[in-house]
N, C-alpha and C. Protein backbone atom coordinates (compact mmCIF):
# COMPACT_ATOMS: atom_id res chain seq x y z
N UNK A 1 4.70 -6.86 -28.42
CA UNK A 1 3.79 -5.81 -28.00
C UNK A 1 2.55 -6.42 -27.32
N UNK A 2 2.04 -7.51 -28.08
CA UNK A 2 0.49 -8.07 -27.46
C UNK A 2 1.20 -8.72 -26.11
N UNK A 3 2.15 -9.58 -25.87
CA UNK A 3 2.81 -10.21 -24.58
C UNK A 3 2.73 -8.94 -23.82
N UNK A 4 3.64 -7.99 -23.89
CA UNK A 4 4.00 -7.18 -23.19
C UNK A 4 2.47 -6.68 -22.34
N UNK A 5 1.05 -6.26 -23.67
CA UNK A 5 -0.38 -5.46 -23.03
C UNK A 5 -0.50 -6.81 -22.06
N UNK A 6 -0.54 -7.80 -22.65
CA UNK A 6 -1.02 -8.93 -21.58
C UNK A 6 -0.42 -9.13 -19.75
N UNK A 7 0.80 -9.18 -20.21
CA UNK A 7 1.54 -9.08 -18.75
C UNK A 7 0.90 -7.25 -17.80
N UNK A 8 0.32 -6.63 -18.44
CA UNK A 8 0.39 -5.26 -17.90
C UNK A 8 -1.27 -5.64 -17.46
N UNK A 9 -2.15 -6.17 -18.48
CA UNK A 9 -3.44 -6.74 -17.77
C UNK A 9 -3.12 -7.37 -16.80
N UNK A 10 -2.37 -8.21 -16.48
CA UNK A 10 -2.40 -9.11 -15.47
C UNK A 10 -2.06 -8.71 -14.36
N UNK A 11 -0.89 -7.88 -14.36
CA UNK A 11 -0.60 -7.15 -13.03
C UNK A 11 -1.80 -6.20 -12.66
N UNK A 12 -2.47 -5.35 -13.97
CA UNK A 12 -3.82 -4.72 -13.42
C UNK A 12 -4.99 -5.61 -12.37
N UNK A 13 -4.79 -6.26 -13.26
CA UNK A 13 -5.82 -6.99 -12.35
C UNK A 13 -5.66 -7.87 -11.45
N UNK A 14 -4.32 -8.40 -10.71
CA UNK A 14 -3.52 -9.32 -9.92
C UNK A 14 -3.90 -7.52 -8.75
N UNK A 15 -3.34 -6.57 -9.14
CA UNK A 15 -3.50 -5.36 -8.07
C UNK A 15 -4.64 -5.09 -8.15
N UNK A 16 -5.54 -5.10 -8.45
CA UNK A 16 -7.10 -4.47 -8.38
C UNK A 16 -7.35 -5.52 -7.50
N UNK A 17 -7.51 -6.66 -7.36
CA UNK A 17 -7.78 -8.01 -6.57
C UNK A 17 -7.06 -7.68 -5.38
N UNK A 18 -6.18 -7.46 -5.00
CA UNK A 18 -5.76 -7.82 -3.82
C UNK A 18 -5.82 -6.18 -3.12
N UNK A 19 -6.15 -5.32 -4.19
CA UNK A 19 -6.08 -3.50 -3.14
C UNK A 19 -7.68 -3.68 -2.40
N UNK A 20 -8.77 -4.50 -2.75
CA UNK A 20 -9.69 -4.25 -1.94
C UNK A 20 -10.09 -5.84 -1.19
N UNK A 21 -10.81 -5.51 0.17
CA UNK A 21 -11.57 -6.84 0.52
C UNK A 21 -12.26 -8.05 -0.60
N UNK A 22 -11.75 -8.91 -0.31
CA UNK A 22 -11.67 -9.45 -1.63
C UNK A 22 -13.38 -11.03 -1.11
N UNK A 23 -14.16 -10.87 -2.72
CA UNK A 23 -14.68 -12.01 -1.98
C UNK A 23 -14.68 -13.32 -3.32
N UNK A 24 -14.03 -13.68 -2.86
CA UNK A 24 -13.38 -15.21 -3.07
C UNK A 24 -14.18 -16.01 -4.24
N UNK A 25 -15.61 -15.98 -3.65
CA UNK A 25 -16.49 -16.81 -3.92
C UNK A 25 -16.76 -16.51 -5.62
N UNK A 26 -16.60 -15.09 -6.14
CA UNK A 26 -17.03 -14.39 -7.00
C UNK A 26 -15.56 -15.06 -8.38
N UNK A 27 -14.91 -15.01 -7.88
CA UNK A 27 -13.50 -15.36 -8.77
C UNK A 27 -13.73 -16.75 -9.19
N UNK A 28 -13.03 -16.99 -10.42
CA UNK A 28 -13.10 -18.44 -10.93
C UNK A 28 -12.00 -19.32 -10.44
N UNK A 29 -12.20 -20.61 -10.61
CA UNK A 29 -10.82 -21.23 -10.09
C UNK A 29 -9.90 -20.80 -10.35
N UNK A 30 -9.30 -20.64 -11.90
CA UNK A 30 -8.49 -20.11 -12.67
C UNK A 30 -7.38 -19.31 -11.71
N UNK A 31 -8.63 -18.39 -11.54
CA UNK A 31 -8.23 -16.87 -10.79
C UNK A 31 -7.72 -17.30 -9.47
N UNK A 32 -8.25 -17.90 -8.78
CA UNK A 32 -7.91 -18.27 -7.14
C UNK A 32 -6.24 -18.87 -7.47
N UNK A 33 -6.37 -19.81 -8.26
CA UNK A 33 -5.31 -20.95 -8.34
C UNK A 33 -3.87 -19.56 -8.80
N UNK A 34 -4.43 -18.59 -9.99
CA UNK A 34 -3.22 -17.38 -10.30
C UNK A 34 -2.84 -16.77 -9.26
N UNK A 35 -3.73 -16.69 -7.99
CA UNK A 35 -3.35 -15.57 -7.01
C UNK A 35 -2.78 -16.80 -5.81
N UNK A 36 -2.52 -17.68 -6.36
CA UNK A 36 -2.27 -18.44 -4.61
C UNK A 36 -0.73 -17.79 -4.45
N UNK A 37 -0.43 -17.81 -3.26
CA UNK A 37 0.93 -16.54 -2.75
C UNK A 37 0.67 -14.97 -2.76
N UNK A 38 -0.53 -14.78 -3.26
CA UNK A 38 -0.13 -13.34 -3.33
C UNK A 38 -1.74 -12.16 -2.65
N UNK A 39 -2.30 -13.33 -1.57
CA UNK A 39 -3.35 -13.26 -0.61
C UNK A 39 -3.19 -12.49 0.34
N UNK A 40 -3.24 -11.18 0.52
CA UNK A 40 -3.15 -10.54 2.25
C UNK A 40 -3.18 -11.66 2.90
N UNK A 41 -1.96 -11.63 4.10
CA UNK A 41 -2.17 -12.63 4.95
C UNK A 41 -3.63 -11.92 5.80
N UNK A 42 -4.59 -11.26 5.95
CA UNK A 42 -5.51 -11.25 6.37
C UNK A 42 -6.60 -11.78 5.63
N UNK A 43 -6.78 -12.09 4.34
CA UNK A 43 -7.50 -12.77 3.73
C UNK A 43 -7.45 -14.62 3.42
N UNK A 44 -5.97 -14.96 3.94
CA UNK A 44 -5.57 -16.13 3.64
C UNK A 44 -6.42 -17.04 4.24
N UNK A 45 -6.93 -17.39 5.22
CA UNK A 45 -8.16 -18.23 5.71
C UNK A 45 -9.14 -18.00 5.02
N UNK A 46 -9.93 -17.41 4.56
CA UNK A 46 -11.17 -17.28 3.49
C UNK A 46 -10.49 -17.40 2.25
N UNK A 47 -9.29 -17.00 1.78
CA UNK A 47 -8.82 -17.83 0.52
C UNK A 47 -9.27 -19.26 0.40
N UNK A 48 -8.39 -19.94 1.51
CA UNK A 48 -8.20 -21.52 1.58
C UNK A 48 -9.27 -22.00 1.64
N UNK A 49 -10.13 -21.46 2.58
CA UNK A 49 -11.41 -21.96 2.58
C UNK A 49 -12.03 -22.15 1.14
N UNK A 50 -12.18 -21.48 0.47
CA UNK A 50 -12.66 -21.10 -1.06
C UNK A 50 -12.75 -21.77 -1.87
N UNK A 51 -10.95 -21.79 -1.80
CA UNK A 51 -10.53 -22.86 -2.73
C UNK A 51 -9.97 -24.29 -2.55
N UNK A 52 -9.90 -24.72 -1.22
CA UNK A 52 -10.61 -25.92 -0.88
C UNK A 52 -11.73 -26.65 -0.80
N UNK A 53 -12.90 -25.66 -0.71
CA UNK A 53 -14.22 -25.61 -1.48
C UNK A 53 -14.00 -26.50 -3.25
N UNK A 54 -13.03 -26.05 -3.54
CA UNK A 54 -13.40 -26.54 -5.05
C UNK A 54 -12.68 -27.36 -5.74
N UNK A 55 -11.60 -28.23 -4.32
CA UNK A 55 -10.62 -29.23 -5.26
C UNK A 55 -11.29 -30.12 -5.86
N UNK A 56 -12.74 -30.94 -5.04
CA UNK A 56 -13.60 -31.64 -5.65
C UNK A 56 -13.69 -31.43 -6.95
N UNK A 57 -14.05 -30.06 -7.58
CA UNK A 57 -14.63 -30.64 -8.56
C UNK A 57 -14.35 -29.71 -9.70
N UNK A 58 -12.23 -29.51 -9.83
CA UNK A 58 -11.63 -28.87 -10.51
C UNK A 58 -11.03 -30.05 -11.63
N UNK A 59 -10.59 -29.79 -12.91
CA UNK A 59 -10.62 -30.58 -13.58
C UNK A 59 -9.18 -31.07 -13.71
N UNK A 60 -8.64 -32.01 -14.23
CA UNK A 60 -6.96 -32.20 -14.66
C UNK A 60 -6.47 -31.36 -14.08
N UNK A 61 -6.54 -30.69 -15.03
CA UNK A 61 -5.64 -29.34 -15.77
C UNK A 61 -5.67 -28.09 -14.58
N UNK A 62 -6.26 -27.94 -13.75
CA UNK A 62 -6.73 -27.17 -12.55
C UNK A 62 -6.02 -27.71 -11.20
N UNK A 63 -6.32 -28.84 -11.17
CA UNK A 63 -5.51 -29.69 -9.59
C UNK A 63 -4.31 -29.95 -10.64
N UNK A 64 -3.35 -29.90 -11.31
CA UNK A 64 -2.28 -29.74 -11.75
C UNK A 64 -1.71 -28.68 -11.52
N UNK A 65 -2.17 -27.32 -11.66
CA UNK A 65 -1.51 -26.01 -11.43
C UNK A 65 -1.90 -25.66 -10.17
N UNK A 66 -2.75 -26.34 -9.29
CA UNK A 66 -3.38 -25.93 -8.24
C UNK A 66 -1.75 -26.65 -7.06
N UNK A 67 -1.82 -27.84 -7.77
CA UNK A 67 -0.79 -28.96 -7.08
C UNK A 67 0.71 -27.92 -7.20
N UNK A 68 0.87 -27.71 -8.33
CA UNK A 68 2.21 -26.53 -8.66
C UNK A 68 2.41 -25.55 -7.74
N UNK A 69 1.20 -24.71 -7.84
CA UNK A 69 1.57 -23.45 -7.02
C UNK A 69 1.09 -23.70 -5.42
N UNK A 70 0.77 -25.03 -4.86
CA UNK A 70 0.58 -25.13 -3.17
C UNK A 70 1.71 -24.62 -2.82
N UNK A 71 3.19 -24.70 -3.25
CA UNK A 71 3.92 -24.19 -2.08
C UNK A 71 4.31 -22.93 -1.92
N UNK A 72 3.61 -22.23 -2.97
CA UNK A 72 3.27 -20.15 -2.71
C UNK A 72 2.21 -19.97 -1.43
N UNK A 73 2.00 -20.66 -1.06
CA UNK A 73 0.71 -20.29 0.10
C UNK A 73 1.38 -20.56 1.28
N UNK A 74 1.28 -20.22 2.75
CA UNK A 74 1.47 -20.09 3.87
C UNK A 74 0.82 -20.42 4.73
């Protein structure tokens, strides 16, 4: 039951993120790194930008899942 509310947050808020102009800057790595693939291709250049902004100075554990999900992006 708690898996199940969780997966239903996530899609809430994976769709709340991407139904409006989105600004980048405001989201945590976390968040950028969950949504890579799933960017309006009209937002995808200010994505990258963003979060190339912050490979510097993401930790392990961050450029590990960041490294994972590069090949969801376009």
């Amino acid at each position: 039951m708690l898996k199940r509310g969780l997966v239903f947050f996530f899609i809430l808020l994976l769709s709340s993120s991407l139904g409006a102009k989105e600004n980048f800057s405001e989201m945590s790595t976390q968040e950028l790194i969950a949504i890579m693939g799933y960017v309006k291709p009209s937002e995808v250049a200010k994505f990258s930008q963003e979060l190339q902004s912050r490979v510097p100075s993401m930790s392990s554990s961050e450029k590990a899942k960041y490294e994972k999900n590069l090949h969801k992006q376009k």
